[in-house]
Protein backbone atom coordinates (compact mmCIF):
# COMPACT_ATOMS: atom_id res chain seq x y z
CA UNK A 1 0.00 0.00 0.00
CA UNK A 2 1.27 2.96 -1.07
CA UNK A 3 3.92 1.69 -2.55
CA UNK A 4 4.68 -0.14 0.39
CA UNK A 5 4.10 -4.32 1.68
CA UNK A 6 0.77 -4.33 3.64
CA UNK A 7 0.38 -6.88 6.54
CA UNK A 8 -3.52 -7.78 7.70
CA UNK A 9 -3.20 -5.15 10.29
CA UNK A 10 -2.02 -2.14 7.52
CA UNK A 11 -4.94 0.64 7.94
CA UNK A 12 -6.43 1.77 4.48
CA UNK A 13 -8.01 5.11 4.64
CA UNK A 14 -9.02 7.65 1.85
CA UNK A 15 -5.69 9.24 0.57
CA UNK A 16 -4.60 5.96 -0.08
CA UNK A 17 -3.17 3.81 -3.48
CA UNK A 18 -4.03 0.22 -2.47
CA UNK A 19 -2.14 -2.68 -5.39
CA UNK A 20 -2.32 -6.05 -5.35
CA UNK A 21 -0.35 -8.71 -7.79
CA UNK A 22 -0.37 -11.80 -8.82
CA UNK A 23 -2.29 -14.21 -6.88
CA UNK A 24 -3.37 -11.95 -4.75
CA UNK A 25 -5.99 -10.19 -3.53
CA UNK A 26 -7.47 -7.66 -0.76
CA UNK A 27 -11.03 -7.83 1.09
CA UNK A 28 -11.17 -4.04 2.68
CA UNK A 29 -13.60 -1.48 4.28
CA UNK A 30 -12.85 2.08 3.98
CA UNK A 31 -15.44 4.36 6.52
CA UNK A 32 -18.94 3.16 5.15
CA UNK A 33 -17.44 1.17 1.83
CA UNK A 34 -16.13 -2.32 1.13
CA UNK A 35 -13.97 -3.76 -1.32
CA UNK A 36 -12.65 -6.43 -3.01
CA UNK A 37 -9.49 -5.56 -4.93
CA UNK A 38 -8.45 -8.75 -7.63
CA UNK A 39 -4.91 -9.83 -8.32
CA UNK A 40 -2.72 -7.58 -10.80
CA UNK A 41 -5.06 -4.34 -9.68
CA UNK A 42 -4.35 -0.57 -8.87
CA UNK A 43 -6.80 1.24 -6.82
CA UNK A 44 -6.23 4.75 -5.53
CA UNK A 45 -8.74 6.41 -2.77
CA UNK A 46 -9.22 10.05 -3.10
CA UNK A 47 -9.01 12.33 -0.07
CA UNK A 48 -12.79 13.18 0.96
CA UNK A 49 -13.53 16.52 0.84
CA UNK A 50 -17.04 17.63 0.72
CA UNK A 51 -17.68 20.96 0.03
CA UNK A 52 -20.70 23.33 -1.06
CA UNK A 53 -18.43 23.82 -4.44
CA UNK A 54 -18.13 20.02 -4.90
CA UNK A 55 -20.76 18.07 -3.19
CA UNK A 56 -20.02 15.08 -5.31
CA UNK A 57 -16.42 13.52 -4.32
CA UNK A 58 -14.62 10.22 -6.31
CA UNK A 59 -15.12 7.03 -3.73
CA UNK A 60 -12.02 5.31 -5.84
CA UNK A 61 -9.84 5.38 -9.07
CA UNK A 62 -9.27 2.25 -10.69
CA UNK A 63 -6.39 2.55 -12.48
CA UNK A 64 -5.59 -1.02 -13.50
CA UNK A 65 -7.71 -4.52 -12.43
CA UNK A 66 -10.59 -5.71 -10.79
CA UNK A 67 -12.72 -4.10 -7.85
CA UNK A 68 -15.77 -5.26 -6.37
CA UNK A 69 -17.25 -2.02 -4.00
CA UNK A 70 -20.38 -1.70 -2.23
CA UNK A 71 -20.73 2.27 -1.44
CA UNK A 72 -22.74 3.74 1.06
CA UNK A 73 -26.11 5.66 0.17
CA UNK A 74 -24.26 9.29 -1.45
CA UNK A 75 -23.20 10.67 -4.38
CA UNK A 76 -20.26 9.80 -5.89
CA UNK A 77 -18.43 8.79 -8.46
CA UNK A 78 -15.82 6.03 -9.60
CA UNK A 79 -13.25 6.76 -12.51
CA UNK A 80 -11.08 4.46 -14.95
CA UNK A 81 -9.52 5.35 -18.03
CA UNK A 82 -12.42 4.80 -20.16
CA UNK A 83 -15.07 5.46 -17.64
CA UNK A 84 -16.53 7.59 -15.29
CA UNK A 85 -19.60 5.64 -13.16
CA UNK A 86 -21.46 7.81 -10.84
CA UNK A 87 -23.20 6.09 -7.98
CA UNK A 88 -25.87 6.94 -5.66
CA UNK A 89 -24.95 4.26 -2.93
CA UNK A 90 -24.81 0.75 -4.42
CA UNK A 91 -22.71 -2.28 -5.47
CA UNK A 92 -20.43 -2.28 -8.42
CA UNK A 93 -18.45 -4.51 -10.16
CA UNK A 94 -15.98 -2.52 -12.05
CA UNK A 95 -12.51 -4.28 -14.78
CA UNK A 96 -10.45 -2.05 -16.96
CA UNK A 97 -8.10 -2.73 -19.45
CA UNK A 98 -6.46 -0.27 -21.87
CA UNK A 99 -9.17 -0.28 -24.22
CA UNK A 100 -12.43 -0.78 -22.31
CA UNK A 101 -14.02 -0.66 -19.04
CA UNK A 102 -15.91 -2.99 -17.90
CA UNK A 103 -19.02 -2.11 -15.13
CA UNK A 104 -22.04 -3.85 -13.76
CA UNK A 105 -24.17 -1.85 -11.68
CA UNK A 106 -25.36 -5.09 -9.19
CA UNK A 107 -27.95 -3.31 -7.52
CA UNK A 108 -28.63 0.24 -7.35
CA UNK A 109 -28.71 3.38 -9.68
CA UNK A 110 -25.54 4.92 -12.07
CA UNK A 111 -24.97 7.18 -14.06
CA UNK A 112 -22.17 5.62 -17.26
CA UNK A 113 -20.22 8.18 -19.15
CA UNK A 114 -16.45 8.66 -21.07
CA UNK A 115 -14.42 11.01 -19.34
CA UNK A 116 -13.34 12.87 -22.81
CA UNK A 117 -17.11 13.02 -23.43
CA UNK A 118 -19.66 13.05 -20.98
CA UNK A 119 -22.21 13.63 -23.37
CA UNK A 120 -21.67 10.15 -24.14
CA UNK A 121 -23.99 8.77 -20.91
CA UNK A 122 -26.34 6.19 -20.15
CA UNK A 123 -28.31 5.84 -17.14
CA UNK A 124 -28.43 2.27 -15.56
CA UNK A 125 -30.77 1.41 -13.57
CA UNK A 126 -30.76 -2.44 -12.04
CA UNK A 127 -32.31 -4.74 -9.29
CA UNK A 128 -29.92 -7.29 -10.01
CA UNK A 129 -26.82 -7.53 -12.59
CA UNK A 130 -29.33 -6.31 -15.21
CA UNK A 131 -27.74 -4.24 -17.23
CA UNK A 132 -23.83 -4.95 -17.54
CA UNK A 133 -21.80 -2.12 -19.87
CA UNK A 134 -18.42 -2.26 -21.65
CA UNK A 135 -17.42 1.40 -22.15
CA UNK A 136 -14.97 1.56 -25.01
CA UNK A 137 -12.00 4.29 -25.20
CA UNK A 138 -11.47 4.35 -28.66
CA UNK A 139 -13.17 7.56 -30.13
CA UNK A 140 -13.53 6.66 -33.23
CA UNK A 141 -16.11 4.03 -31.91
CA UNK A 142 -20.12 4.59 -33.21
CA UNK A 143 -21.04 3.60 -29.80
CA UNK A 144 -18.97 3.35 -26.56
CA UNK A 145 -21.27 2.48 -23.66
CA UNK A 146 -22.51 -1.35 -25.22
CA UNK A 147 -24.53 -4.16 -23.29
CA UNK A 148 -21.62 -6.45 -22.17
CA UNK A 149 -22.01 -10.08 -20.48
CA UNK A 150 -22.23 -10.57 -16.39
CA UNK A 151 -19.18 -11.80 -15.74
CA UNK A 152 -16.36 -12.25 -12.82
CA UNK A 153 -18.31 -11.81 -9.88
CA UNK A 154 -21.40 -12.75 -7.84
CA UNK A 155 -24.16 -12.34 -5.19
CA UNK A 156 -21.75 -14.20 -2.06
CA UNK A 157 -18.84 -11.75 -2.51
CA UNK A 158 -21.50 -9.12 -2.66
CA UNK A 159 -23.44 -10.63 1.04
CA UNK A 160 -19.85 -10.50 1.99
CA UNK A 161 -18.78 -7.09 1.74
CA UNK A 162 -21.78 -6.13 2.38
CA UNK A 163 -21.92 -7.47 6.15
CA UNK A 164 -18.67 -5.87 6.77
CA UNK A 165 -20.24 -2.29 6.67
CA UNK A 166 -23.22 -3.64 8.61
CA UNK A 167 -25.42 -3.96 5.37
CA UNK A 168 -27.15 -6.34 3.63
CA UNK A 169 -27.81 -6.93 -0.12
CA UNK A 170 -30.78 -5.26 -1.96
């Protein structure tokens, strides 16, 4: 963490860049949130800092990988490369590679969008893994926010970070 080795008593609090490698992976709770990080993933945690000028803070950056969050009921938003996903307290299953992004909204309410164009949106709305998304980053695409596959994830590791922040699934 942070560029450092992380033991199972290493604190993780926003401000944070949290990386895992191969064969590995990290089960984590950050104030009201929970993750799962996958193996060969780069996660960084903004600083919180609510203001009247920006209600709306980033709960993570993927920057490489796999995360599995639940985020507690708020605004705010989750970034890649390709994407920018902004939540309103929900679970999300998020993969990005250099090309696409990869989100299912697992419960809950999001706004999709590119973060070169965020006229380029779609609203999902789902009760349960119902609308999966790749979000391409080539421009040049005729559309970038396609129905993908549910894939790489699923309702236990959901329960399970879930109960961590005192929650239970929708």
């Amino acid at each position: 963490m942070n560029g450092l080795a992380a033991t199972i008593n290493t604190p993780i609090n926003p401000g944070d860049v949290v990386e895992t490698f191969e064969k590995s992976y990290v089960i984590f709770v950050v104030e009201k949130d929970a993750f799962i990080l996958r193996s060969n993933s780069k996660m960084t945690l903004p600083a919180r800092k609510v203001t009247a000028a920006a209600p709306v803070t980033t709960a993570y950056v993927l920057d490489k990988g796999k995360a599995l969050s639940v985020l507690a009921s708020r605004r705010t938003n989750i970034a890649t490369p390709s994407a920018l996903i902004g939540v309103r307290g929900t679970g999300v299953y998020v993969e990005t590679e250099p090309d696409l992004s990869y989100v299912c909204v697992c419960y809950g309410v999001s706004d999709l969008s590119t973060p070169d164009d965020p006229s380029l949106s779609e609203t999902i709305v789902s009760e349960h893994h119902t609308a999966p998304r790749y979000i391409l980053a080539d421009k040049s695409a005729s559309e970038r926010i396609v129905p993908a596959p549910f894939k790489d994830h699923d309702d236990q590791e959901l329960l399970l970070i879930e109960t961590l922040v005192g929650r239970t699934t929708h």
